[in-house]
Protein backbone atom coordinates (compact mmCIF):
# COMPACT_ATOMS: atom_id res chain seq x y z
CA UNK A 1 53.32 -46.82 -34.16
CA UNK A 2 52.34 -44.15 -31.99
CA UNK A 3 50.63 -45.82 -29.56
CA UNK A 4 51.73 -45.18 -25.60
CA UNK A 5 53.44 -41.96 -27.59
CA UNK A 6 53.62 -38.73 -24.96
CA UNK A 7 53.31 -35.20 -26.77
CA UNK A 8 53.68 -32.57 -24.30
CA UNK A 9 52.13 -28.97 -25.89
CA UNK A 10 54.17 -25.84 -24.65
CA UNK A 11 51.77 -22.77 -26.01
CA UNK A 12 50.18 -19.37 -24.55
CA UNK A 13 47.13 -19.72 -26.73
CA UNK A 14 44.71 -21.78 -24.86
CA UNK A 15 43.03 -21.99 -28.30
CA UNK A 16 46.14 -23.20 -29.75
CA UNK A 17 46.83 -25.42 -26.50
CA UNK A 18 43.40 -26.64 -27.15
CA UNK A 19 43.68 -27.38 -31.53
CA UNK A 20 47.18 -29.13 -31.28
CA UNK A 21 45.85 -31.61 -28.14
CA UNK A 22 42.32 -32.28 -30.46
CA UNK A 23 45.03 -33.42 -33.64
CA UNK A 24 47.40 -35.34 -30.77
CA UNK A 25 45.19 -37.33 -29.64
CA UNK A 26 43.35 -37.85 -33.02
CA UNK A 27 46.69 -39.20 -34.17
CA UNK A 28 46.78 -41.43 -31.31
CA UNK A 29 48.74 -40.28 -29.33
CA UNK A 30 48.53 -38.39 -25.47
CA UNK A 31 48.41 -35.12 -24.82
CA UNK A 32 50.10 -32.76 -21.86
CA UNK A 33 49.57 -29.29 -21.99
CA UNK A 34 51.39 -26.43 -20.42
CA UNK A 35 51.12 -22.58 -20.64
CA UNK A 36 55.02 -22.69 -21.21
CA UNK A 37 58.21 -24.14 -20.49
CA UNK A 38 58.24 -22.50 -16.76
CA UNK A 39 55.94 -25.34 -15.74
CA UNK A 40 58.23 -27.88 -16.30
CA UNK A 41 59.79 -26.78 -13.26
CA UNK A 42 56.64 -27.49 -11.39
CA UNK A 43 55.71 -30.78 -13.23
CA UNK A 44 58.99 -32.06 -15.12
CA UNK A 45 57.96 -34.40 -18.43
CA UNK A 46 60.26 -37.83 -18.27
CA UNK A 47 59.40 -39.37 -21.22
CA UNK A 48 58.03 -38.49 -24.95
CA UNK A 49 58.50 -35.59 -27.19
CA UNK A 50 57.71 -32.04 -26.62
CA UNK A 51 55.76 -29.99 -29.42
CA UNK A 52 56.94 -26.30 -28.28
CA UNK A 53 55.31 -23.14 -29.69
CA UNK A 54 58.78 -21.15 -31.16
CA UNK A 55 57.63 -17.40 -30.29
CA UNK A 56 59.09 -14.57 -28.60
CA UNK A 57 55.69 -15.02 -26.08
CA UNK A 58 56.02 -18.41 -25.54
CA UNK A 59 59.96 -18.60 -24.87
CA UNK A 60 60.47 -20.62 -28.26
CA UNK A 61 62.99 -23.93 -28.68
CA UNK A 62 66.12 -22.36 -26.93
CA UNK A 63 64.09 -21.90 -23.68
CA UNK A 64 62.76 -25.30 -23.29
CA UNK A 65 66.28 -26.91 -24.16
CA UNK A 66 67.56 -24.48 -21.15
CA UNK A 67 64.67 -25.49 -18.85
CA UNK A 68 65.12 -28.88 -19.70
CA UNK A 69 68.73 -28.76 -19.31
CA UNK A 70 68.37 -26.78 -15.88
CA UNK A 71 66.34 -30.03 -14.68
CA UNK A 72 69.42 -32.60 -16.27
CA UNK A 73 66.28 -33.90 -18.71
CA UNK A 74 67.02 -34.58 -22.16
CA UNK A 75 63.86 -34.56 -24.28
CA UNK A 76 63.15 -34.51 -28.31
CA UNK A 77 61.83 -31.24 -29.09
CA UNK A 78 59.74 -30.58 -32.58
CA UNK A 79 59.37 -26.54 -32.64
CA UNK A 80 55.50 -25.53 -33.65
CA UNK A 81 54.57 -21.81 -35.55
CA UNK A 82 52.25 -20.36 -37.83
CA UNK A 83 53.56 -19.85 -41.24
CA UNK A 84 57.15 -20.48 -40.25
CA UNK A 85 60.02 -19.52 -42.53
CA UNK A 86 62.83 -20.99 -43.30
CA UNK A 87 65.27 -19.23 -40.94
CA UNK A 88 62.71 -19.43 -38.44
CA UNK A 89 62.97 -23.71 -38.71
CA UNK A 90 66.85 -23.87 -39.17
CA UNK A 91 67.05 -21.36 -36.45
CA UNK A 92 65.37 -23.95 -34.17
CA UNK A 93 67.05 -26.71 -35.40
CA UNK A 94 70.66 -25.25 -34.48
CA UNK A 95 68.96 -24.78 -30.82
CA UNK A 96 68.03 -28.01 -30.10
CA UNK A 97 65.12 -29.02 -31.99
CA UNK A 98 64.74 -32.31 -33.75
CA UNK A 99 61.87 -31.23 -36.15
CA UNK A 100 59.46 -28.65 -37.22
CA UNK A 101 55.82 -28.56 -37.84
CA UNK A 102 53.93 -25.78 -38.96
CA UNK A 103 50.83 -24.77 -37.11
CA UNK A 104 47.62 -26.07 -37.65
CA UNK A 105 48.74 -29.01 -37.37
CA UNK A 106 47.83 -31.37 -40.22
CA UNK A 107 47.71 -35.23 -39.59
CA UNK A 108 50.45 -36.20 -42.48
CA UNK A 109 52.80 -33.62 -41.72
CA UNK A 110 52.60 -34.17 -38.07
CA UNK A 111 52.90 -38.61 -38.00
CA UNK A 112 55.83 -37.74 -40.25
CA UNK A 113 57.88 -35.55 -38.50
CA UNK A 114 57.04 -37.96 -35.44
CA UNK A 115 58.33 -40.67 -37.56
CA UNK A 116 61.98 -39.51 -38.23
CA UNK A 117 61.92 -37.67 -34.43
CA UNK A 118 61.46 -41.39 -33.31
CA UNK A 119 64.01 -42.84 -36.08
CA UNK A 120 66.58 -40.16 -34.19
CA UNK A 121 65.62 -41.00 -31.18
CA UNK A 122 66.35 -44.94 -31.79
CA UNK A 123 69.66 -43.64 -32.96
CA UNK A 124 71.21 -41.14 -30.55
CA UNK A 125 68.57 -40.65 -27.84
CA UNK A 126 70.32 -42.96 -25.46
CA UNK A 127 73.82 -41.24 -25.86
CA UNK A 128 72.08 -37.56 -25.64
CA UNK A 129 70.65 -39.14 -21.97
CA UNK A 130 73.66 -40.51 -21.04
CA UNK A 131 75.36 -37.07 -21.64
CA UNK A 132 72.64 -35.02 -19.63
CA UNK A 133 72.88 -37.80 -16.90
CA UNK A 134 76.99 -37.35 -16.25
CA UNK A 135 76.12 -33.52 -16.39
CA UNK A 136 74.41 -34.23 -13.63
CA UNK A 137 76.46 -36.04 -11.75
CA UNK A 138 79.05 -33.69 -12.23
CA UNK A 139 77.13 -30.65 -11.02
CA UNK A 140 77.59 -32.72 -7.63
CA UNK A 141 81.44 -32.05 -7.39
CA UNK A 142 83.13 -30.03 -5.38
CA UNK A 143 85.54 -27.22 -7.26
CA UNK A 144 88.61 -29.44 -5.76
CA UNK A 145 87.16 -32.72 -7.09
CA UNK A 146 86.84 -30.78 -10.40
CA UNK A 147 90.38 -30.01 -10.56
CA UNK A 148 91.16 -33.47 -9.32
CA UNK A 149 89.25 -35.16 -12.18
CA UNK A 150 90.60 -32.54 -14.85
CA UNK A 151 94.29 -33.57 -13.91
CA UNK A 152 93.56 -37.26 -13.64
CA UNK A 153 91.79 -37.19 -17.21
CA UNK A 154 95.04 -35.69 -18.33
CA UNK A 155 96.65 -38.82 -17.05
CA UNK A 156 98.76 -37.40 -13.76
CA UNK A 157 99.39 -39.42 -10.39
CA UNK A 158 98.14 -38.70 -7.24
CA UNK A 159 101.80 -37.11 -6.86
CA UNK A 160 101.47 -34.94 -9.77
CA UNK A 161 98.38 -34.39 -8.79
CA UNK A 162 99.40 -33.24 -5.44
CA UNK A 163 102.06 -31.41 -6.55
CA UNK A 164 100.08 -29.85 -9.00
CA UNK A 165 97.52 -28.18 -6.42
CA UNK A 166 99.48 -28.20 -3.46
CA UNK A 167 98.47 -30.94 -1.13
CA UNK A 168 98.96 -33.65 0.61
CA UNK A 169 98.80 -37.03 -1.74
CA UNK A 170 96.57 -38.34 1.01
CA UNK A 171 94.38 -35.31 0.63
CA UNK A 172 93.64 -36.43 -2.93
CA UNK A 173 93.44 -39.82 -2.24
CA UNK A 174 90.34 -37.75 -0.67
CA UNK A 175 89.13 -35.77 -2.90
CA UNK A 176 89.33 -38.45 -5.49
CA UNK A 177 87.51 -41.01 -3.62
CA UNK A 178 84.74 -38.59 -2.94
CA UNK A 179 84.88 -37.65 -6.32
CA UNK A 180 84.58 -41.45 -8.30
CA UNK A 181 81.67 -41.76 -5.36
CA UNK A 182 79.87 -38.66 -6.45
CA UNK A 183 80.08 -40.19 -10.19
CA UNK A 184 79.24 -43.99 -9.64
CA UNK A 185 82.79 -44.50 -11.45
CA UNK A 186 84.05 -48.36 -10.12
CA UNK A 187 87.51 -46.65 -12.37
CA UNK A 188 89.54 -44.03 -13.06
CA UNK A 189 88.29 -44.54 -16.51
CA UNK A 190 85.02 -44.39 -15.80
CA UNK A 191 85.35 -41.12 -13.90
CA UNK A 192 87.07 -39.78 -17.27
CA UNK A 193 84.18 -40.83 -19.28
CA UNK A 194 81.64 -39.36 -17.16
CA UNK A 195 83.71 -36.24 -17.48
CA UNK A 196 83.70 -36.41 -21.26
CA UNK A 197 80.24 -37.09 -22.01
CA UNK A 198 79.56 -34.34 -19.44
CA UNK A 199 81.43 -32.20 -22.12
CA UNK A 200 78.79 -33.26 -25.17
CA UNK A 201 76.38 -30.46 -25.91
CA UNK A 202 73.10 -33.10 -26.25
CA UNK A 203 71.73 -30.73 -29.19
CA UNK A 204 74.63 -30.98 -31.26
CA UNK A 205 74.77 -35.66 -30.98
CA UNK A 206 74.61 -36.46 -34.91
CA UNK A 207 72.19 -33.64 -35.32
CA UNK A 208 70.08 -34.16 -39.05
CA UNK A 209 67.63 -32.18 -40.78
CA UNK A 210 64.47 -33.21 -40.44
């Protein structure tokens, strides 16, 4: 089940670095290691689930959700500590995480929580990309293009538009042909759905306890 399966480790400890890659790959599965989420900047993960050491030295789950959302990458998370408590899981889980394991890992406890991540995955991963995608493609627009899009998902003209910001209607023919470029949108409705899956927070998509 596991097989092909990309675990990247996010720890200080070497020696933890070190443990969780031995039980990774004894579970079949690769193994990426990084010091912390900082070198994702340097080497950005594309595919597979990261296994991220939730401690004030190592940055925790809320730093590599902003990392990876810095880099428009939307990755399962499963937040790793020794002895974690209960707040310390939920606490996680409301930042972004998709699971919890507690740390050493153990082989059961691990291929589960793997298990469900994937069954989420399978679920919502694909509309958690698509939202980090548009985000993307948004970040690419122009403040007027912005304001162009906002009025046109509230369903104004190019007149109302026009009127609305105080230009030409030409001038937003413009802006809003730059602006369904910048977003790959063939439509005016595609340009609002960009827009509104842009507006999704990714850790939030039919979140479940796991």
């Amino acid at each position: 089940m596991f097989e092909g399966l990309v675990l990247h480790i996010t720890d200080r400890s070497s020696r933890g670095r070190a443990e969780q890659a031995r039980m990774v790959l004894s579970a079949g599965c690769h193994a990426e290691i990084y010091e912390g989420v900082e070198e994702f900047a340097d080497r950005p993960p594309t595919r597979g689930i990261v296994l991220c050491r939730d401690d004030d030295t190592s940055g925790g789950v809320g730093a590599a959700v902003e990392m990876l959302d810095r880099l428009c990458i939307w990755m399962p998370i499963i937040g790793t500590a020794y002895d974690p408590v209960p707040e310390q899981v939920v606490g996680a889980m409301r930042r972004g995480a998709l699971g919890f394991v507690g740390l050493p890992l153990r082989h059961g406890q691990l291929r589960g929580t793997l298990r469900s991540v994937l069954r989420e995955i399978e679920r919502h991963g694909a509309e958690r990309q698509r939202a980090v995608d548009a985000r993307s493609r948004m970040g690419a627009l122009t403040g007027r293009e912005r304001e162009v899009l906002d009025l046109l998902t509230e369903g104004s003209s190019n007149k109302i538009i026009a009127r609305e910001l105080g230009i030409s209607p030409r001038t937003v023919e413009i802006h809003r042909a730059n602006m369904m470029n910048k977003l790959g949108a063939n439509h005016a409705a595609d340009a609002v759905r960009c827009r509104l899956e842009a507006m999704l927070d990714v850790n939030r998509i039919a979140s479940t306890s796991i």
